[in-house]
N, C-alpha and C. Protein backbone atom coordinates (compact mmCIF):
# COMPACT_ATOMS: atom_id res chain seq x y z
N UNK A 1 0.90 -54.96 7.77
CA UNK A 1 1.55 -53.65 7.71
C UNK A 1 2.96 -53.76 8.27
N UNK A 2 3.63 -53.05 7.25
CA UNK A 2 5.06 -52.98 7.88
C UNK A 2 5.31 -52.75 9.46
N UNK A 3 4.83 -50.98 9.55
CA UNK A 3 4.86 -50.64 10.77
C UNK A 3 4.04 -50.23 11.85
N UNK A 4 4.10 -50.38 12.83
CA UNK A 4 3.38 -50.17 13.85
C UNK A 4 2.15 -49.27 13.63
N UNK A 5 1.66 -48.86 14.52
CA UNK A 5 0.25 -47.86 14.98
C UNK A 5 1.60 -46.27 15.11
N UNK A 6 0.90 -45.30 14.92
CA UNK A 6 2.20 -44.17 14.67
C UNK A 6 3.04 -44.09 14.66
N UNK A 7 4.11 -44.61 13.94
CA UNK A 7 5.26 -45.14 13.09
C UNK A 7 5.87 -43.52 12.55
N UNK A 8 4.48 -43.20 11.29
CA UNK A 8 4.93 -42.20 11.14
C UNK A 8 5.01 -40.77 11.70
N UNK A 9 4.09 -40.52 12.66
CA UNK A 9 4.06 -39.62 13.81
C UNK A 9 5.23 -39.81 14.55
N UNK A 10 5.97 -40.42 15.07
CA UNK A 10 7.35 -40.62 15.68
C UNK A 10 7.93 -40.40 14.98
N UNK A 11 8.06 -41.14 13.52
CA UNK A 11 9.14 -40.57 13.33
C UNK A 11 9.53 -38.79 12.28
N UNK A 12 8.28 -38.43 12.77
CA UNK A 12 8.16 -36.59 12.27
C UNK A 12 8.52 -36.25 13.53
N UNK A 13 8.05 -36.97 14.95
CA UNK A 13 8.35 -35.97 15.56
C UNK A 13 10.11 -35.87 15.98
N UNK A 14 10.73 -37.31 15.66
CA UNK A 14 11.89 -37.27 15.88
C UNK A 14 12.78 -36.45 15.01
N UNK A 15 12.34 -36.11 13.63
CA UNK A 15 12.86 -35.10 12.88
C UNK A 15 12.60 -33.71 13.44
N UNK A 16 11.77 -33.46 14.22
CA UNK A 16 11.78 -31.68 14.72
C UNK A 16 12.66 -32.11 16.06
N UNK A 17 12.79 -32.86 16.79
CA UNK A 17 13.15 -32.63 17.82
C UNK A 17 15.07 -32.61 17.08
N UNK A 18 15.50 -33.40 16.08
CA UNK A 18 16.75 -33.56 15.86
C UNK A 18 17.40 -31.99 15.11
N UNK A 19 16.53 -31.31 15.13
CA UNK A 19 16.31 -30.03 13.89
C UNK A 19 17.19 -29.26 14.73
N UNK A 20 16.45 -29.19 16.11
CA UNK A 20 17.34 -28.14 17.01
C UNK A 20 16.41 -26.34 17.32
N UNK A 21 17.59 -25.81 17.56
CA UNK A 21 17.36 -24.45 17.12
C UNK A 21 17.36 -23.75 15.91
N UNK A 22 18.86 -24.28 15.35
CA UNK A 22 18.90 -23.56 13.45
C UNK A 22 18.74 -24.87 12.83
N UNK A 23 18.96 -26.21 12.85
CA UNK A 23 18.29 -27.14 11.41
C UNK A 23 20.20 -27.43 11.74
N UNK A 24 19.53 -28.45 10.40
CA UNK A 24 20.49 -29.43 10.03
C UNK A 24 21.12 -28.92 8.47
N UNK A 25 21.19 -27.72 8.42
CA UNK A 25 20.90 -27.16 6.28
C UNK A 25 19.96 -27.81 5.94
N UNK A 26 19.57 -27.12 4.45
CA UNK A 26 19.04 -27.33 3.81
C UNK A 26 19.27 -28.66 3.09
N UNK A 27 18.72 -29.68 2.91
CA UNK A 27 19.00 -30.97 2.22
C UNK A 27 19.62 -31.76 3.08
N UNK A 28 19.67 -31.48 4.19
CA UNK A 28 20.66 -32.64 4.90
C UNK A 28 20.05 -33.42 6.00
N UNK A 29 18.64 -33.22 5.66
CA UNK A 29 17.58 -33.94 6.58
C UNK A 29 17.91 -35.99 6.53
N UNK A 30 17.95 -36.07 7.63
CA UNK A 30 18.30 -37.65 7.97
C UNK A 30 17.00 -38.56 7.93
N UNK A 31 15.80 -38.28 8.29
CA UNK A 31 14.82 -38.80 8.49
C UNK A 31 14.11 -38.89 6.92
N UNK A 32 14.33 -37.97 5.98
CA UNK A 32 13.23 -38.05 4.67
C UNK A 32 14.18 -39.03 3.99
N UNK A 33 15.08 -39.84 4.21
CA UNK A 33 16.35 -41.03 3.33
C UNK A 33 15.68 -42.13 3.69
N UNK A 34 14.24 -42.19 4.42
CA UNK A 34 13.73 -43.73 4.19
C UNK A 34 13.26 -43.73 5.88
N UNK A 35 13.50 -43.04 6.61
CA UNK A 35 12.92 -43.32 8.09
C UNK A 35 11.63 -42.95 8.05
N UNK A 36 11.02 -41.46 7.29
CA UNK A 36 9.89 -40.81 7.15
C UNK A 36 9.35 -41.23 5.86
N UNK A 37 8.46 -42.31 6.41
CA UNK A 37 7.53 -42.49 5.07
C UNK A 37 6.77 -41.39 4.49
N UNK A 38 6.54 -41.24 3.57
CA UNK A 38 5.62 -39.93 2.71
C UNK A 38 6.04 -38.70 3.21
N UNK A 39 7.20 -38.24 3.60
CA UNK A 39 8.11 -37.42 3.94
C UNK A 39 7.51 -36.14 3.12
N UNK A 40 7.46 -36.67 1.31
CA UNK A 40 7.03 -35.20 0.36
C UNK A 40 5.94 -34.68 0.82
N UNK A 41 4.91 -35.21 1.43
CA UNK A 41 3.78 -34.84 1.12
C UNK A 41 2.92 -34.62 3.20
N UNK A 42 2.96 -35.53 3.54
CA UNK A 42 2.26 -35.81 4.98
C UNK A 42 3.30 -35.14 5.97
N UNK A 43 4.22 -34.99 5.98
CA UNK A 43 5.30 -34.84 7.30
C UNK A 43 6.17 -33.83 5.93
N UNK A 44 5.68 -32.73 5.68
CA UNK A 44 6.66 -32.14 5.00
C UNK A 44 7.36 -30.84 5.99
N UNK A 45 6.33 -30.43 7.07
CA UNK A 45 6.69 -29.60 8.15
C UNK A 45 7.96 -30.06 8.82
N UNK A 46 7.62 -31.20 9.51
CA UNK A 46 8.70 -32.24 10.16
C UNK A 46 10.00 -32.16 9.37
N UNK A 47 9.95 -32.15 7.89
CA UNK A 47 11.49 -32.05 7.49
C UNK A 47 12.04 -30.45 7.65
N UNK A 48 10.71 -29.66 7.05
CA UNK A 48 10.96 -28.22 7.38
C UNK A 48 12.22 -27.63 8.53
N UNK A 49 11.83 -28.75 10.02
CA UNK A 49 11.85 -28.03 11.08
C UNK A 49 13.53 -28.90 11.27
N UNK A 50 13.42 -30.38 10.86
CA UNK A 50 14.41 -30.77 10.76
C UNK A 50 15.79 -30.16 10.23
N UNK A 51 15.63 -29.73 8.89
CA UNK A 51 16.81 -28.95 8.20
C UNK A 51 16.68 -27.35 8.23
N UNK A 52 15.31 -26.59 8.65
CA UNK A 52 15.94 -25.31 9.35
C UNK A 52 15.70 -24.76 10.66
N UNK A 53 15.25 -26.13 11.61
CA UNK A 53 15.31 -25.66 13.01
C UNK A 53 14.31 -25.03 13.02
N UNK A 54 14.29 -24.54 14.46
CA UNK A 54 12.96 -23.80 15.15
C UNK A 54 13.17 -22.06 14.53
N UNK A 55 13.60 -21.72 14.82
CA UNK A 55 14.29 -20.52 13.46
C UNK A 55 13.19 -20.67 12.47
N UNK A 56 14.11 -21.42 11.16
CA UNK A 56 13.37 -21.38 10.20
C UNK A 56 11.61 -22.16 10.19
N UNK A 57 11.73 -22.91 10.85
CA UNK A 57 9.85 -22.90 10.67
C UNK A 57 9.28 -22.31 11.89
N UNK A 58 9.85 -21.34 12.75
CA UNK A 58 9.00 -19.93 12.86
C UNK A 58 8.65 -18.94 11.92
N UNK A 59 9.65 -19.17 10.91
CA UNK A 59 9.81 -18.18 9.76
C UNK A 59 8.71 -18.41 8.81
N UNK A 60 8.22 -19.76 8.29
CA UNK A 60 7.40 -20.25 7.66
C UNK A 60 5.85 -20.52 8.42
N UNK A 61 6.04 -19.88 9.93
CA UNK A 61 4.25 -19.94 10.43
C UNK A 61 4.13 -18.10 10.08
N UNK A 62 5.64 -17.74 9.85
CA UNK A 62 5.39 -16.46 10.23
C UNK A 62 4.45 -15.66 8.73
N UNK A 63 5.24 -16.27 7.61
CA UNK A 63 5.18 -16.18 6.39
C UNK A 63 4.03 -16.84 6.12
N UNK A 64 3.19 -17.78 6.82
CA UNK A 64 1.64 -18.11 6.76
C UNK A 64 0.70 -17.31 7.15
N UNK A 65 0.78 -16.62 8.17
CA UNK A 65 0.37 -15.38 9.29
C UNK A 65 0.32 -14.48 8.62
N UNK A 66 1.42 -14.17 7.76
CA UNK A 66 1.34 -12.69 6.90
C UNK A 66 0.35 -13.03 5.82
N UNK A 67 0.67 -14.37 5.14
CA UNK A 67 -0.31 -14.56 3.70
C UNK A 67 -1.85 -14.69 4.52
N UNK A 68 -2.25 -15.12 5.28
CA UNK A 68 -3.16 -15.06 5.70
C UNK A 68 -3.97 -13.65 6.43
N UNK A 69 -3.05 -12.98 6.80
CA UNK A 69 -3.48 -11.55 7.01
C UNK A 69 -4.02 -10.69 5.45
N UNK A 70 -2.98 -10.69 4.78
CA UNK A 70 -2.93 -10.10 3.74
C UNK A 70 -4.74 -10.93 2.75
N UNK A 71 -4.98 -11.58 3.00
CA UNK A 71 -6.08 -12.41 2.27
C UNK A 71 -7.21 -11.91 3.02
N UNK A 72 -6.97 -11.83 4.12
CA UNK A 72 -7.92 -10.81 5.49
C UNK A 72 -8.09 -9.24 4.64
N UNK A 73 -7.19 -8.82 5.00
CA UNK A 73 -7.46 -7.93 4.62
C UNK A 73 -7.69 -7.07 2.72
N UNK A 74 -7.69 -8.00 1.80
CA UNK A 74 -7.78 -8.00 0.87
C UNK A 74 -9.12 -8.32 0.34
N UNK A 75 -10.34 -9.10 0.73
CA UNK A 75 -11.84 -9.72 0.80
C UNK A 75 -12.65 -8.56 1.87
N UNK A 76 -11.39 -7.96 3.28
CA UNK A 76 -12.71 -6.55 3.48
C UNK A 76 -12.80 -5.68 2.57
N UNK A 77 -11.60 -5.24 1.73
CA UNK A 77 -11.55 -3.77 0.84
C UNK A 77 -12.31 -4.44 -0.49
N UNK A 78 -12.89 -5.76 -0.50
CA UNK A 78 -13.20 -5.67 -1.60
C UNK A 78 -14.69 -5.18 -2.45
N UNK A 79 -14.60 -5.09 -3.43
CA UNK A 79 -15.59 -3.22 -3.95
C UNK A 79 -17.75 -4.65 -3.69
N UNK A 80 -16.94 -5.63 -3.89
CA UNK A 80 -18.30 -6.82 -4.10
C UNK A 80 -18.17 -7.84 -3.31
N UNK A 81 -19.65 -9.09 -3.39
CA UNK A 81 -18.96 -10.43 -2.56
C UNK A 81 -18.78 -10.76 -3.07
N UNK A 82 -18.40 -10.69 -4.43
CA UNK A 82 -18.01 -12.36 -4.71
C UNK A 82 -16.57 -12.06 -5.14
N UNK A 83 -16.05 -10.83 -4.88
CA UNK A 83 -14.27 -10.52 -4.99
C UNK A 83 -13.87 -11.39 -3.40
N UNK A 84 -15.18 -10.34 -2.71
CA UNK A 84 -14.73 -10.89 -0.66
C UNK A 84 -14.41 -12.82 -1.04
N UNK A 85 -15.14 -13.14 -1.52
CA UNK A 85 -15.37 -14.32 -1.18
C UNK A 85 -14.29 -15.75 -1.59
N UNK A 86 -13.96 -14.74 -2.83
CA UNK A 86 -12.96 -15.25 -3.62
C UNK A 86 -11.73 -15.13 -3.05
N UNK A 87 -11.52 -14.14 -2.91
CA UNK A 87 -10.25 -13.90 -1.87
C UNK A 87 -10.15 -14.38 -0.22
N UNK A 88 -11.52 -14.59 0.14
CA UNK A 88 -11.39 -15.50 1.17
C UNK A 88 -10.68 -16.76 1.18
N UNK A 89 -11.41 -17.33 0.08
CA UNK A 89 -11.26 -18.74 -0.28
C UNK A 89 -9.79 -19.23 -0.82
């Protein structure tokens, strides 16, 4: 193996810590150019936080919180279970 035992855990976490408060913009993440292996897919938060800071991926737990409320409360009003259930899921 190329790299070490959490290789890629370091280097996600070095992308949130470089992020800041507001990010680096949009697209101008340093770490997904070859430092963060599987960057698209495994550590896609890590770039999140990298290019919009603690700001913007508060914004995106916040915008999880709401979709997840809204799915809450959409499976109690529903008229059957298997609407509840569906909309749970």
């Amino acid at each position: 193996e190329q790299y070490e035992k959490g290789y890629q855990t370091l280097q996600g976490l070095y992308a949130i810590g470089s992020g800041g408060l507001f990010g680096r913009g949009l697209g101008n993440s340093v770490q997904k150019l070859g430092f963060l292996p599987e960057a698209q897919n495994d550590m896609i938060f890590s770039i999140i936080c990298e290019e919009l800071g603690l700001i913007g991926a508060g914004f995106i737990i916040l915008l999880f919180l709401i979709l997840i409320w809204r799915f809450f409360v959409i499976s109690t009003k529903a008229s059957d279970l298997l609407g509840a259930l569906i909309a749970a899921g």
